[in-house]
PDB file of N, CA and C in Angstrom:
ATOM      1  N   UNK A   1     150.190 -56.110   2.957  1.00  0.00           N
ATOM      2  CA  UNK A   1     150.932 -55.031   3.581  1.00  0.00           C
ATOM      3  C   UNK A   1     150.308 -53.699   3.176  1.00  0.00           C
ATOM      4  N   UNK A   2     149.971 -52.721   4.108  1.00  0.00           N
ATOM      5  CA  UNK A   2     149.883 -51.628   3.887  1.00  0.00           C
ATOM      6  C   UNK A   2     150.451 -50.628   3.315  1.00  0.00           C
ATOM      7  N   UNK A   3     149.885 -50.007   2.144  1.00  0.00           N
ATOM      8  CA  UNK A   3     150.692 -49.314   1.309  1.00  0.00           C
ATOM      9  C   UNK A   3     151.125 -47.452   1.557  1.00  0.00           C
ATOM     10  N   UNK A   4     151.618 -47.177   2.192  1.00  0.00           N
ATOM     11  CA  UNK A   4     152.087 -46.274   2.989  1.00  0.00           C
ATOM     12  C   UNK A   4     152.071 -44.635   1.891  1.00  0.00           C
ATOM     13  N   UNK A   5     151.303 -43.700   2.322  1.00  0.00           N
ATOM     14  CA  UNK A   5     151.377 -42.696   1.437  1.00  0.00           C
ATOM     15  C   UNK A   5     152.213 -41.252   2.412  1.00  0.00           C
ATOM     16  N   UNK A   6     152.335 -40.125   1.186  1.00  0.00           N
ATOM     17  CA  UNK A   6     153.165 -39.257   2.420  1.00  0.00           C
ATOM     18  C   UNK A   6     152.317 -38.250   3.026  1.00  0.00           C
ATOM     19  N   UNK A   7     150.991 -38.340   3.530  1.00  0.00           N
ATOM     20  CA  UNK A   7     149.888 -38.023   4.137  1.00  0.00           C
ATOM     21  C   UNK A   7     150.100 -38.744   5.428  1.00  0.00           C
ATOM     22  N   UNK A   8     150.663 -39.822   5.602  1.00  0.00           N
ATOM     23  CA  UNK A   8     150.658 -40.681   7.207  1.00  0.00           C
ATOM     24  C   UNK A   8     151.781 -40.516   8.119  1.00  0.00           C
ATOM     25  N   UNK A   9     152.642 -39.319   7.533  1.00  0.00           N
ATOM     26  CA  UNK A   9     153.606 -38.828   8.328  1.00  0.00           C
ATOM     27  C   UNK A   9     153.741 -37.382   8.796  1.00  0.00           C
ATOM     28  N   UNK A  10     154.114 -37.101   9.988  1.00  0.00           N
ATOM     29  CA  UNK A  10     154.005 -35.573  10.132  1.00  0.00           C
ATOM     30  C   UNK A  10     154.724 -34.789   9.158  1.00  0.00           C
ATOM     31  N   UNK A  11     153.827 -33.694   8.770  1.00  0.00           N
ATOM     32  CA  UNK A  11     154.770 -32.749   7.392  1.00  0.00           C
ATOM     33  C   UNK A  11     155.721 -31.838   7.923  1.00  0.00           C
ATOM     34  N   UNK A  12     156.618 -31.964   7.157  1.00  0.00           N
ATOM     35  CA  UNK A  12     158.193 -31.539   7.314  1.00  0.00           C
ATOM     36  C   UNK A  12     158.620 -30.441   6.277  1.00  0.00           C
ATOM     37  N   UNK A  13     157.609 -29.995   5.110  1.00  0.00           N
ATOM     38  CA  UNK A  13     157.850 -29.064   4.218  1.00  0.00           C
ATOM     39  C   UNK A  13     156.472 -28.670   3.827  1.00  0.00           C
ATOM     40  N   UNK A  14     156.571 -27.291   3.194  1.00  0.00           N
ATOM     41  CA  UNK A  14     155.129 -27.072   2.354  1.00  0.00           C
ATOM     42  C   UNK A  14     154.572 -27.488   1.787  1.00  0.00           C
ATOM     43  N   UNK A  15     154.964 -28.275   1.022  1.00  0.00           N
ATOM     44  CA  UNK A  15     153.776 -29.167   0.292  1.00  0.00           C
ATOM     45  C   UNK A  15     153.433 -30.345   1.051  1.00  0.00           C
ATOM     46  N   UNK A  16     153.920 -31.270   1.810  1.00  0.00           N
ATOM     47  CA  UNK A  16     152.424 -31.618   2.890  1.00  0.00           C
ATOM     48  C   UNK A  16     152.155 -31.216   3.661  1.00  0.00           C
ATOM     49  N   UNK A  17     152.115 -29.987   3.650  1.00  0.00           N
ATOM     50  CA  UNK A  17     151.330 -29.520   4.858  1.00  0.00           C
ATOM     51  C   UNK A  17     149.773 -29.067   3.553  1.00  0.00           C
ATOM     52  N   UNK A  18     150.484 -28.981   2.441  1.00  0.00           N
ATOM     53  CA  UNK A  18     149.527 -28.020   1.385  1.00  0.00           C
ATOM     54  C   UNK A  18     148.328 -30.366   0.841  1.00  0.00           C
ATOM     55  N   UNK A  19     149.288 -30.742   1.207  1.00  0.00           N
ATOM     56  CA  UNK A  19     148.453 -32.277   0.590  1.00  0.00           C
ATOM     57  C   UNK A  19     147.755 -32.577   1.338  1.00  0.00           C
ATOM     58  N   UNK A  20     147.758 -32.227   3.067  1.00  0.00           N
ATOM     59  CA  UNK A  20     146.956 -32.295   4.037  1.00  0.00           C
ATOM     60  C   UNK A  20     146.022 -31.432   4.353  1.00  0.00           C
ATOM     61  N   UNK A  21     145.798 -30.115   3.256  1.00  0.00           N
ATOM     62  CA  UNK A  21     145.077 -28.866   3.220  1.00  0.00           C
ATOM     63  C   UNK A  21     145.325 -28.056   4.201  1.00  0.00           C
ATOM     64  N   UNK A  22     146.004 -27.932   5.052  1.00  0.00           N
ATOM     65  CA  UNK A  22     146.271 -26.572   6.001  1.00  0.00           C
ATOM     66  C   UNK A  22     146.924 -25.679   5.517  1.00  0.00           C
ATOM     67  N   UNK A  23     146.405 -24.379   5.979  1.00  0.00           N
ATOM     68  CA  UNK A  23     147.105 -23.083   5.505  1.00  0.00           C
ATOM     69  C   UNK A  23     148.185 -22.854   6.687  1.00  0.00           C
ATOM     70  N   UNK A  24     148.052 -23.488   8.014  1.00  0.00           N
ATOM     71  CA  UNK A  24     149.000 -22.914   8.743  1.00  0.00           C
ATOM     72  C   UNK A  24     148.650 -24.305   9.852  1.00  0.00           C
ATOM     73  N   UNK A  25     149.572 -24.579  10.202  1.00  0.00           N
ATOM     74  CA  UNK A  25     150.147 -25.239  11.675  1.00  0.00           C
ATOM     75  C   UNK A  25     149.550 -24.902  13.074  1.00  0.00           C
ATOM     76  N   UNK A  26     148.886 -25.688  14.040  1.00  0.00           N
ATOM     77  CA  UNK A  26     149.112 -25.051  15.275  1.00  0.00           C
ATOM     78  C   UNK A  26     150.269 -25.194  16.381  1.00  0.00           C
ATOM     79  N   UNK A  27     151.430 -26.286  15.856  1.00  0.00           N
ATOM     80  CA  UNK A  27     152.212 -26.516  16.677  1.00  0.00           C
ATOM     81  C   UNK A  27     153.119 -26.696  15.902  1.00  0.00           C
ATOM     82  N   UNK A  28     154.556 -25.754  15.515  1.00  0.00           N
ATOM     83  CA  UNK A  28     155.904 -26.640  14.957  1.00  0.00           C
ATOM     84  C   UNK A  28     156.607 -26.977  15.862  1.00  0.00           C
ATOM     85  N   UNK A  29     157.390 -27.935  15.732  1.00  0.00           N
ATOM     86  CA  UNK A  29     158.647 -28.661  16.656  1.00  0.00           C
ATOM     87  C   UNK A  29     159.645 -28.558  15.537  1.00  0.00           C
ATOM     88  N   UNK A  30     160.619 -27.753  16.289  1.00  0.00           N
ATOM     89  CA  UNK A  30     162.584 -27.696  15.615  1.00  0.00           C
ATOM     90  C   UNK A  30     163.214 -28.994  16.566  1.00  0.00           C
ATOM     91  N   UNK A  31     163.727 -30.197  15.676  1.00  0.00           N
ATOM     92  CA  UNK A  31     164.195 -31.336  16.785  1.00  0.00           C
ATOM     93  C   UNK A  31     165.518 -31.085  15.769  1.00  0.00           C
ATOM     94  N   UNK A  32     166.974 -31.423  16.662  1.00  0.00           N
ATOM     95  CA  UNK A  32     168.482 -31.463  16.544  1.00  0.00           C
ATOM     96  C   UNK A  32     168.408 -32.640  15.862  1.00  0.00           C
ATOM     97  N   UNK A  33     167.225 -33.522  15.854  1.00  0.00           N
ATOM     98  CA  UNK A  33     167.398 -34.870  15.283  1.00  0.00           C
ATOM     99  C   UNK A  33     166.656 -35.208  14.221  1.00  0.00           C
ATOM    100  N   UNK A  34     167.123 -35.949  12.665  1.00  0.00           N
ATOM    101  CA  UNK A  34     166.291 -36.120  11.909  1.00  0.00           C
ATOM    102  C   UNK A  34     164.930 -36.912  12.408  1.00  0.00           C
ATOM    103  N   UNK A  35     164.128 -36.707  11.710  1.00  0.00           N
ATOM    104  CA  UNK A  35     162.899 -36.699  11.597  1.00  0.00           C
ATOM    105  C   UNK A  35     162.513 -38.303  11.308  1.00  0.00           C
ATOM    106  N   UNK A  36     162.599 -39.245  12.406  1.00  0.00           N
ATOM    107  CA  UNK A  36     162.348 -40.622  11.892  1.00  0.00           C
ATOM    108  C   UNK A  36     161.041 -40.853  12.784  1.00  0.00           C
ATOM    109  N   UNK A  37     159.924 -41.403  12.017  1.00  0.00           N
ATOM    110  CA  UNK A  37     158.441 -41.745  12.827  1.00  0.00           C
ATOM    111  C   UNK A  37     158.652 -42.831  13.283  1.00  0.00           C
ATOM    112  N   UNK A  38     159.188 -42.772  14.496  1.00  0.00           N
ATOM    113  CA  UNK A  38     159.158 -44.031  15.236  1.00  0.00           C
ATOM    114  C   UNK A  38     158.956 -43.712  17.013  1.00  0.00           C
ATOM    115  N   UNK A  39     159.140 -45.044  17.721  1.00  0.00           N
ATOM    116  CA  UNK A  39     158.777 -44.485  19.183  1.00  0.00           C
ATOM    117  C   UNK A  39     160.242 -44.451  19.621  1.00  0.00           C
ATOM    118  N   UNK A  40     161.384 -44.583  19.259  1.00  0.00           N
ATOM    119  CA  UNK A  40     162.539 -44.457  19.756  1.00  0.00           C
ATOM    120  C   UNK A  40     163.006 -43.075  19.645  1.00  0.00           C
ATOM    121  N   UNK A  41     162.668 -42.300  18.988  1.00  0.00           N
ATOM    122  CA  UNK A  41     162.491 -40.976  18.278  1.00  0.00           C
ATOM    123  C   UNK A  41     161.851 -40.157  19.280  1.00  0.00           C
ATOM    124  N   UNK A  42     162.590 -39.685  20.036  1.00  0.00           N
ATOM    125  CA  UNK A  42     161.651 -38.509  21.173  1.00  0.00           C
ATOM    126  C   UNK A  42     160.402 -37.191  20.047  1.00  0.00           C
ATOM    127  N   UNK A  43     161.040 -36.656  19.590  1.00  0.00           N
ATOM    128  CA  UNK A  43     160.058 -35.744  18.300  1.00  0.00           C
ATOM    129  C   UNK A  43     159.127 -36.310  17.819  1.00  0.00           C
ATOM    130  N   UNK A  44     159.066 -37.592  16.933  1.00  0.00           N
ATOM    131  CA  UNK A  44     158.320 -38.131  16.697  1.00  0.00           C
ATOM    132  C   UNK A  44     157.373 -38.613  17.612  1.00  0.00           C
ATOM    133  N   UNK A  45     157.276 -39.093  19.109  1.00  0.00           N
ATOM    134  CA  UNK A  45     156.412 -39.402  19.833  1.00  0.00           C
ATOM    135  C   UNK A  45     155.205 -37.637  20.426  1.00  0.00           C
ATOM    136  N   UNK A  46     156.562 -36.914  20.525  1.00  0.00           N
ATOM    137  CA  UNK A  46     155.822 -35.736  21.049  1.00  0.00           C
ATOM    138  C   UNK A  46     154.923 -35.302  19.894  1.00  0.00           C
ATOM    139  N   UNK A  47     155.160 -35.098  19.380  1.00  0.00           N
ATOM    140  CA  UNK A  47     154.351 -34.914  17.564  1.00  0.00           C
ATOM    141  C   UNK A  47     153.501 -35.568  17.715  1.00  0.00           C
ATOM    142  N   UNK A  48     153.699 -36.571  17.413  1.00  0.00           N
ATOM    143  CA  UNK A  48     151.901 -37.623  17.653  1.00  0.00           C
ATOM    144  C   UNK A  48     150.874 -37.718  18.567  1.00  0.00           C
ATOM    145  N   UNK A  49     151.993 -37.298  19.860  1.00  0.00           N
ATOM    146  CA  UNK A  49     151.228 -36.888  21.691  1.00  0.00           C
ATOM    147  C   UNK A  49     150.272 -35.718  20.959  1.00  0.00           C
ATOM    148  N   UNK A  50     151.093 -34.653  20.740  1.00  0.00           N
ATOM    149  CA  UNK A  50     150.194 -33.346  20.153  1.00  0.00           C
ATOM    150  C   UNK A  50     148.964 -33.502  19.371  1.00  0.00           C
ATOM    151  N   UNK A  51     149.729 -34.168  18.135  1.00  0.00           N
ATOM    152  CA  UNK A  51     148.806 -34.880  16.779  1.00  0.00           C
ATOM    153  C   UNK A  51     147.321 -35.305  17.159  1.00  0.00           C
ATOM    154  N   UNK A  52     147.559 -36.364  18.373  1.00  0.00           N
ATOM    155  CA  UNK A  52     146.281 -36.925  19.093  1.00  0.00           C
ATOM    156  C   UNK A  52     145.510 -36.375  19.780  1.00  0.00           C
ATOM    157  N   UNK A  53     145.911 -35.268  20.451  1.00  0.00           N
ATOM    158  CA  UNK A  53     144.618 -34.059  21.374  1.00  0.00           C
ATOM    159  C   UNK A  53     144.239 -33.484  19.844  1.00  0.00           C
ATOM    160  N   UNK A  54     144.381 -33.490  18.814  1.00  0.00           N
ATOM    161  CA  UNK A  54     143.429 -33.243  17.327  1.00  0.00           C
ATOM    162  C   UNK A  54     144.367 -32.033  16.729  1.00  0.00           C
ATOM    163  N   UNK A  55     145.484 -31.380  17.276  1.00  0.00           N
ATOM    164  CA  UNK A  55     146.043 -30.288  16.280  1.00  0.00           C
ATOM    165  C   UNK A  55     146.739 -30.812  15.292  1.00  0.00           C
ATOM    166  N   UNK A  56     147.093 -29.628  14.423  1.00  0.00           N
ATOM    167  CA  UNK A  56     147.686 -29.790  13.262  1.00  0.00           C
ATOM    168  C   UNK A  56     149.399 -29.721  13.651  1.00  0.00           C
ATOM    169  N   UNK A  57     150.176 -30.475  13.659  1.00  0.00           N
ATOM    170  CA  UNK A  57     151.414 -30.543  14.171  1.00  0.00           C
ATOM    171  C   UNK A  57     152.759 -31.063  12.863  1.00  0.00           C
ATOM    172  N   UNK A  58     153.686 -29.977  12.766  1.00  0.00           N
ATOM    173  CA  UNK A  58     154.659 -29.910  11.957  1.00  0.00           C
ATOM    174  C   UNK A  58     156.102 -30.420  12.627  1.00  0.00           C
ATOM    175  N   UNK A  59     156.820 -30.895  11.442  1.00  0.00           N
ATOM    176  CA  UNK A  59     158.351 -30.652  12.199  1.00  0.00           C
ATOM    177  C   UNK A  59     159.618 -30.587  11.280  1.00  0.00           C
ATOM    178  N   UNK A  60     160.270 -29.776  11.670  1.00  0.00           N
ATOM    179  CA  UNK A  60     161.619 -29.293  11.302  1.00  0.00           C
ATOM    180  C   UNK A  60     162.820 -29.651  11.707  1.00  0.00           C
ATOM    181  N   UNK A  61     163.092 -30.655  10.952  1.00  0.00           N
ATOM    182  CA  UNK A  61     164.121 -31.445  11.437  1.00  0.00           C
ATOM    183  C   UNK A  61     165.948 -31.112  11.169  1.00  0.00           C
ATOM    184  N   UNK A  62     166.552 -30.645  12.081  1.00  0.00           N
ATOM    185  CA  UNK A  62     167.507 -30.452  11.597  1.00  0.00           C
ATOM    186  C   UNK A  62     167.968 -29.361  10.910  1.00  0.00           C
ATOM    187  N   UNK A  63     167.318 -28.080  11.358  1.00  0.00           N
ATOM    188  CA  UNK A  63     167.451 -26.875  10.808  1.00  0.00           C
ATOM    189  C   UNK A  63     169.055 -25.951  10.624  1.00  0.00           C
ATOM    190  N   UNK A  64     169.262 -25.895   9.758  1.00  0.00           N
ATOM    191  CA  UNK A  64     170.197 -25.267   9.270  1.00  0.00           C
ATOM    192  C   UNK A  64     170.199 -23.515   9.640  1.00  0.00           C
ATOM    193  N   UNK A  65     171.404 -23.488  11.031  1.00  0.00           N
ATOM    194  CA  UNK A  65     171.287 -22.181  11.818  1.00  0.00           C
ATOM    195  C   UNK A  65     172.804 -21.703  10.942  1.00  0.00           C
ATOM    196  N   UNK A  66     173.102 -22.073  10.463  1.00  0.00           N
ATOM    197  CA  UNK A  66     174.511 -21.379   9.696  1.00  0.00           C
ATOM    198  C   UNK A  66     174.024 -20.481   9.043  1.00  0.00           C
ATOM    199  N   UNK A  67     173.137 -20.366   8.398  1.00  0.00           N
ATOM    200  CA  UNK A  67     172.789 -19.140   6.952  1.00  0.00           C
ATOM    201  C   UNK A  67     171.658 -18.362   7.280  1.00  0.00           C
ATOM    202  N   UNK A  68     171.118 -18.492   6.158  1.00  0.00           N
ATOM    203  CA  UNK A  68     169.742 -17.535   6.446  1.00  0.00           C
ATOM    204  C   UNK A  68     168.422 -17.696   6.961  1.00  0.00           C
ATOM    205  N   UNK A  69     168.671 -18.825   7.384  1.00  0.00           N
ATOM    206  CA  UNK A  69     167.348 -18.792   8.681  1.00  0.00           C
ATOM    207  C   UNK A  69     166.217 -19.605   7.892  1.00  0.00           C
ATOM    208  N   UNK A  70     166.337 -19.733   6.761  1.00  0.00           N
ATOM    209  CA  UNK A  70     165.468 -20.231   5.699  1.00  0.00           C
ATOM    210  C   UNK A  70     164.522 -21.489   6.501  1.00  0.00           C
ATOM    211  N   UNK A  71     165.117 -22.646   6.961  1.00  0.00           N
ATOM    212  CA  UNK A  71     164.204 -23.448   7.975  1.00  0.00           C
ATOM    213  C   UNK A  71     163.097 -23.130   8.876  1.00  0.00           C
ATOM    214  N   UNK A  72     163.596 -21.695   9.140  1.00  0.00           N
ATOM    215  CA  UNK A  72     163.222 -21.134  10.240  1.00  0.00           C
ATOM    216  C   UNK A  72     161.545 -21.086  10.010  1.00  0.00           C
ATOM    217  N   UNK A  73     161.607 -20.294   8.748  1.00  0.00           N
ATOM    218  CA  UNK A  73     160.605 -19.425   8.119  1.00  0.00           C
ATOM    219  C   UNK A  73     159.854 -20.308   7.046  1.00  0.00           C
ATOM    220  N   UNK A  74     160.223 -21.333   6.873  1.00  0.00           N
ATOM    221  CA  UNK A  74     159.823 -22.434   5.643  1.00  0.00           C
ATOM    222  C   UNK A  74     158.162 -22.980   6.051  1.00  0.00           C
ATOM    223  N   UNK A  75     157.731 -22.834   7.167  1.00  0.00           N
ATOM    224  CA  UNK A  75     156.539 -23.260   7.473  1.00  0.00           C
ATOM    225  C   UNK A  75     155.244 -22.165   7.900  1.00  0.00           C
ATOM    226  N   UNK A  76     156.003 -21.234   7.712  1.00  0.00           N
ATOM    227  CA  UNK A  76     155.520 -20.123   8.769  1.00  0.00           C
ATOM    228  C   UNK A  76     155.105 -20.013   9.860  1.00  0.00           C
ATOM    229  N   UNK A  77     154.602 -19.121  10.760  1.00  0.00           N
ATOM    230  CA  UNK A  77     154.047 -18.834  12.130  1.00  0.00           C
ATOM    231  C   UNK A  77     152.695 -19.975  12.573  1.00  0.00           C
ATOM    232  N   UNK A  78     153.029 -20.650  13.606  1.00  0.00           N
ATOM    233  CA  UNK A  78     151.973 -21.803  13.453  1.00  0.00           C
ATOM    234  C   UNK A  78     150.922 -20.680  14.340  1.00  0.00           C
ATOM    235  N   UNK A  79     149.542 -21.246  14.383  1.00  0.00           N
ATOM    236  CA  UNK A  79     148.426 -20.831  14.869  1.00  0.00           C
ATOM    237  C   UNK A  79     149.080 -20.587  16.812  1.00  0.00           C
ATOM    238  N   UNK A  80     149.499 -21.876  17.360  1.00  0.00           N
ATOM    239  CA  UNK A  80     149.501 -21.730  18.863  1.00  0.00           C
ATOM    240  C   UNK A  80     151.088 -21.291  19.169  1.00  0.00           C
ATOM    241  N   UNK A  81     152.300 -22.179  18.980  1.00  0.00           N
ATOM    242  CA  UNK A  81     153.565 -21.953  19.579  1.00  0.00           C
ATOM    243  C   UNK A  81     154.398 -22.724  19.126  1.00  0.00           C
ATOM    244  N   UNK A  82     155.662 -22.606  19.052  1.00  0.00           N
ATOM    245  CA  UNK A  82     156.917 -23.588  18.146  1.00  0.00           C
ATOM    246  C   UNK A  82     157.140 -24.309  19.354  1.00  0.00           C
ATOM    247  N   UNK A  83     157.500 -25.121  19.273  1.00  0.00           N
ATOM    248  CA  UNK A  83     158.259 -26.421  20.178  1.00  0.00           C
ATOM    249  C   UNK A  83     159.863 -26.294  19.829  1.00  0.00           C
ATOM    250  N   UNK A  84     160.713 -26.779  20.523  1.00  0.00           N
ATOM    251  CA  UNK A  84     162.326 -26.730  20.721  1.00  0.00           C
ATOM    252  C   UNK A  84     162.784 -28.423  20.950  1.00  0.00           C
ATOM    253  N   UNK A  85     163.075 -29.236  20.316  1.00  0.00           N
ATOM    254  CA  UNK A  85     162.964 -30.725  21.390  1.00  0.00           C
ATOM    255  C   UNK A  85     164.839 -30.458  20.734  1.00  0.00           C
ATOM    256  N   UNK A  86     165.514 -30.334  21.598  1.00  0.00           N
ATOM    257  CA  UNK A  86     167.116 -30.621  20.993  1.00  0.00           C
ATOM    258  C   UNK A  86     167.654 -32.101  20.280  1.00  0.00           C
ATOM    259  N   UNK A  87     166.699 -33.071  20.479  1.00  0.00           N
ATOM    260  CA  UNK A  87     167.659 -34.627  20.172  1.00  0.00           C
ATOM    261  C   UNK A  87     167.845 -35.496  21.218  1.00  0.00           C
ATOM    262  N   UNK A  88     167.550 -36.229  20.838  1.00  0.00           N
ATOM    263  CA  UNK A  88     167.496 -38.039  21.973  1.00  0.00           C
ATOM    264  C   UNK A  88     168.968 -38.309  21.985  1.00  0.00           C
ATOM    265  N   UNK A  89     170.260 -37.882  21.001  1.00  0.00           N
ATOM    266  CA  UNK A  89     171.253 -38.256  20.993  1.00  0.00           C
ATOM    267  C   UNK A  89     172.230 -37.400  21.480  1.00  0.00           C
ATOM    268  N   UNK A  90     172.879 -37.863  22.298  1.00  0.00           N
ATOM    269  CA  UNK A  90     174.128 -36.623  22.478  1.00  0.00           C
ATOM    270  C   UNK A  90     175.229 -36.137  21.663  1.00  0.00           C
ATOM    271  N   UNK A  91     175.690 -34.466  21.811  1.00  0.00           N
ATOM    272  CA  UNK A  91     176.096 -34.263  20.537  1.00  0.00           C
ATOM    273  C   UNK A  91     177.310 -34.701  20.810  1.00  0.00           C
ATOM    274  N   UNK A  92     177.864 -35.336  21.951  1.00  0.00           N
ATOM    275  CA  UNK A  92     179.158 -35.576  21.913  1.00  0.00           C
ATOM    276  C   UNK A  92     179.347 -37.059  20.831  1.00  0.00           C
ATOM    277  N   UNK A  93     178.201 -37.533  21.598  1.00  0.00           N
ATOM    278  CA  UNK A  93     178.395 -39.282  21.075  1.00  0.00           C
ATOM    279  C   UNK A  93     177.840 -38.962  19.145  1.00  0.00           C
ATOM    280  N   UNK A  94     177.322 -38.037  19.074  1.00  0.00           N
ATOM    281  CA  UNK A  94     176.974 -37.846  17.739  1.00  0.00           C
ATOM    282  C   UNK A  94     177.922 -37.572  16.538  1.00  0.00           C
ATOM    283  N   UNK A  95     179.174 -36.801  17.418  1.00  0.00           N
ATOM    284  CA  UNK A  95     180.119 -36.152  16.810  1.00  0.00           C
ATOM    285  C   UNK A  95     181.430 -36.505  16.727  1.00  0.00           C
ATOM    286  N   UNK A  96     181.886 -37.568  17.958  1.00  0.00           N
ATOM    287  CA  UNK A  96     182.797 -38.545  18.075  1.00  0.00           C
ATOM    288  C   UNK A  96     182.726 -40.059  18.021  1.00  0.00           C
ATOM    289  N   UNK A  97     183.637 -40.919  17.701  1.00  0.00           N
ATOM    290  CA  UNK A  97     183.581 -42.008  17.480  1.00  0.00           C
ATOM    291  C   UNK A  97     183.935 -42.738  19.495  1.00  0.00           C
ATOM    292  N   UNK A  98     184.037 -43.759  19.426  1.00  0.00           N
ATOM    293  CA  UNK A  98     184.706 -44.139  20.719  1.00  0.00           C
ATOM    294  C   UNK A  98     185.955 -44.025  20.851  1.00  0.00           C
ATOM    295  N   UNK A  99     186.651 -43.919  20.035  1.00  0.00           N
ATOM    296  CA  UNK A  99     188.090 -43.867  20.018  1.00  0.00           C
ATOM    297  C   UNK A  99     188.420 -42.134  19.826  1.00  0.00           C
ATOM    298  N   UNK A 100     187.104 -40.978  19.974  1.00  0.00           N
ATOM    299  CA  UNK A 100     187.606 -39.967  20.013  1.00  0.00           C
ATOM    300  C   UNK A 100     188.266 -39.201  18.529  1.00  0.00           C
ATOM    301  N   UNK A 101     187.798 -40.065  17.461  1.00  0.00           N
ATOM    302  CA  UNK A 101     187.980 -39.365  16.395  1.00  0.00           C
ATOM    303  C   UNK A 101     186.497 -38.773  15.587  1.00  0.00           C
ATOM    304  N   UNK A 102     186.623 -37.768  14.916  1.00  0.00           N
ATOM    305  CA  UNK A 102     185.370 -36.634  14.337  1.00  0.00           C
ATOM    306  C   UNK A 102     184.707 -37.887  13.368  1.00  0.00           C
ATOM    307  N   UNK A 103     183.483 -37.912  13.482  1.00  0.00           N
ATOM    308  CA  UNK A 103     182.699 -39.321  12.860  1.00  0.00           C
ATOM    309  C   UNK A 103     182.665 -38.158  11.633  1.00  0.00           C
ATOM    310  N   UNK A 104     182.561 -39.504  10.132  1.00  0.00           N
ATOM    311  CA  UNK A 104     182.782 -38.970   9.064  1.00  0.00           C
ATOM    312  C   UNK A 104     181.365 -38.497   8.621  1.00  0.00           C
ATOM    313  N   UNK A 105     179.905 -39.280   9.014  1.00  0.00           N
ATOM    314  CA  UNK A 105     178.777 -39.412   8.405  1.00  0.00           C
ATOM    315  C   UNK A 105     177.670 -40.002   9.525  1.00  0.00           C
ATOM    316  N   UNK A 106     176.570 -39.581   9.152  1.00  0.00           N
ATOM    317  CA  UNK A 106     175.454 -39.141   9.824  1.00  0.00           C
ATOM    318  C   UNK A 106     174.423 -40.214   9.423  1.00  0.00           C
ATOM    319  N   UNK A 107     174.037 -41.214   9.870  1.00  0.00           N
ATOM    320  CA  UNK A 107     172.889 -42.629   9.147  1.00  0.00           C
ATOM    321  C   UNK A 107     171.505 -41.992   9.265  1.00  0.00           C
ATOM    322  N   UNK A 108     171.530 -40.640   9.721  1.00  0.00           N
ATOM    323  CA  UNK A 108     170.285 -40.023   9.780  1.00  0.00           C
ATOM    324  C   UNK A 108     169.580 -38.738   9.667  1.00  0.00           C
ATOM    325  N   UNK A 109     171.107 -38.401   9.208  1.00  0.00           N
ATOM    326  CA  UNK A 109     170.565 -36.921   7.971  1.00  0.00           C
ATOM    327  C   UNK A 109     170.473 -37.101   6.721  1.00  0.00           C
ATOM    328  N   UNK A 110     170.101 -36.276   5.939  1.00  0.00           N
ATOM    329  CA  UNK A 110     170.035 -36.411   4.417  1.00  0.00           C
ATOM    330  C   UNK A 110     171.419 -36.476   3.782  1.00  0.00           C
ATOM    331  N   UNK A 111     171.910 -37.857   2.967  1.00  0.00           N
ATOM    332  CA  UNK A 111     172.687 -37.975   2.208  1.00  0.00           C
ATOM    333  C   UNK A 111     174.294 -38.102   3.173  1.00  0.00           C
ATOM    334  N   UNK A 112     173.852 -38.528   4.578  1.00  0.00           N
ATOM    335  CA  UNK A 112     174.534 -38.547   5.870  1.00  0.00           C
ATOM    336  C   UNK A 112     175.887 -37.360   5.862  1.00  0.00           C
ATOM    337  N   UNK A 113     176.005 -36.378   5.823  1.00  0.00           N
ATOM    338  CA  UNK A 113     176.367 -35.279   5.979  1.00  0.00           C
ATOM    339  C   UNK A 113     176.558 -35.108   7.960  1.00  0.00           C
ATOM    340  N   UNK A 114     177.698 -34.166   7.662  1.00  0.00           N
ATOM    341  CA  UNK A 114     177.629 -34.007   9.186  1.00  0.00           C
ATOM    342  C   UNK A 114     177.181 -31.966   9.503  1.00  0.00           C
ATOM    343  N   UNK A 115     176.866 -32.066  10.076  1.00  0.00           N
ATOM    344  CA  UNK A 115     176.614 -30.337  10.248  1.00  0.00           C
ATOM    345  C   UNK A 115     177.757 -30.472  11.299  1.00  0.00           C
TER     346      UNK A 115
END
């Protein structure tokens, strides 16, 4: 089995972007949806679409618009243009159960938290 390092995933903070040696990005993507590398994962495919014409491609998953913008600015100004992808999931079905009650937890944010 292949032993998987954190160089084989798109960087999501400064330090891999700093383990992959770039000083700056040519493409970030802000996705509504955590950050899972897979093909079910709309972000993750567009990322790799990008990744493969040869740029350097970031992503920000799940940015925290309540406060100070800190997500915003955590990668800095990429070389070409930010990307916007909102989420493969709807926020209704994200935010309610079927029975219409406020879901307690998130299987795909950090520490499943709900924003």
């Amino acid at each position: 089995m292949k032993k998987l390092q954190l160089t084989d995933w798109l960087p999501t903070t400064r330090k891999e972007m700093d383990l992959r040696g770039w000083d700056c990005a040519d493409v970030i993507i802000f996705s509504g949806d955590a950050y899972v590398d897979h093909p079910s994962f709309g972000t993750a495919v567009i990322g790799r679409v990008i990744e493969a014409e040869g740029l350097r491609v970031c992503i920000v998953p799940q940015p925290d618009w309540h406060g100070d913008f800190r997500d915003f600015k955590k990668l800095g100004r990429p070389r070409l243009f930010f990307c916007i992808s909102p989420g493969v999931m709807d926020s209704m079905v994200n935010k309610y159960t079927a029975n219409r009650r406020l879901r307690s937890e998130d299987a795909y944010s950090p520490d499943g938290p709900k924003s």
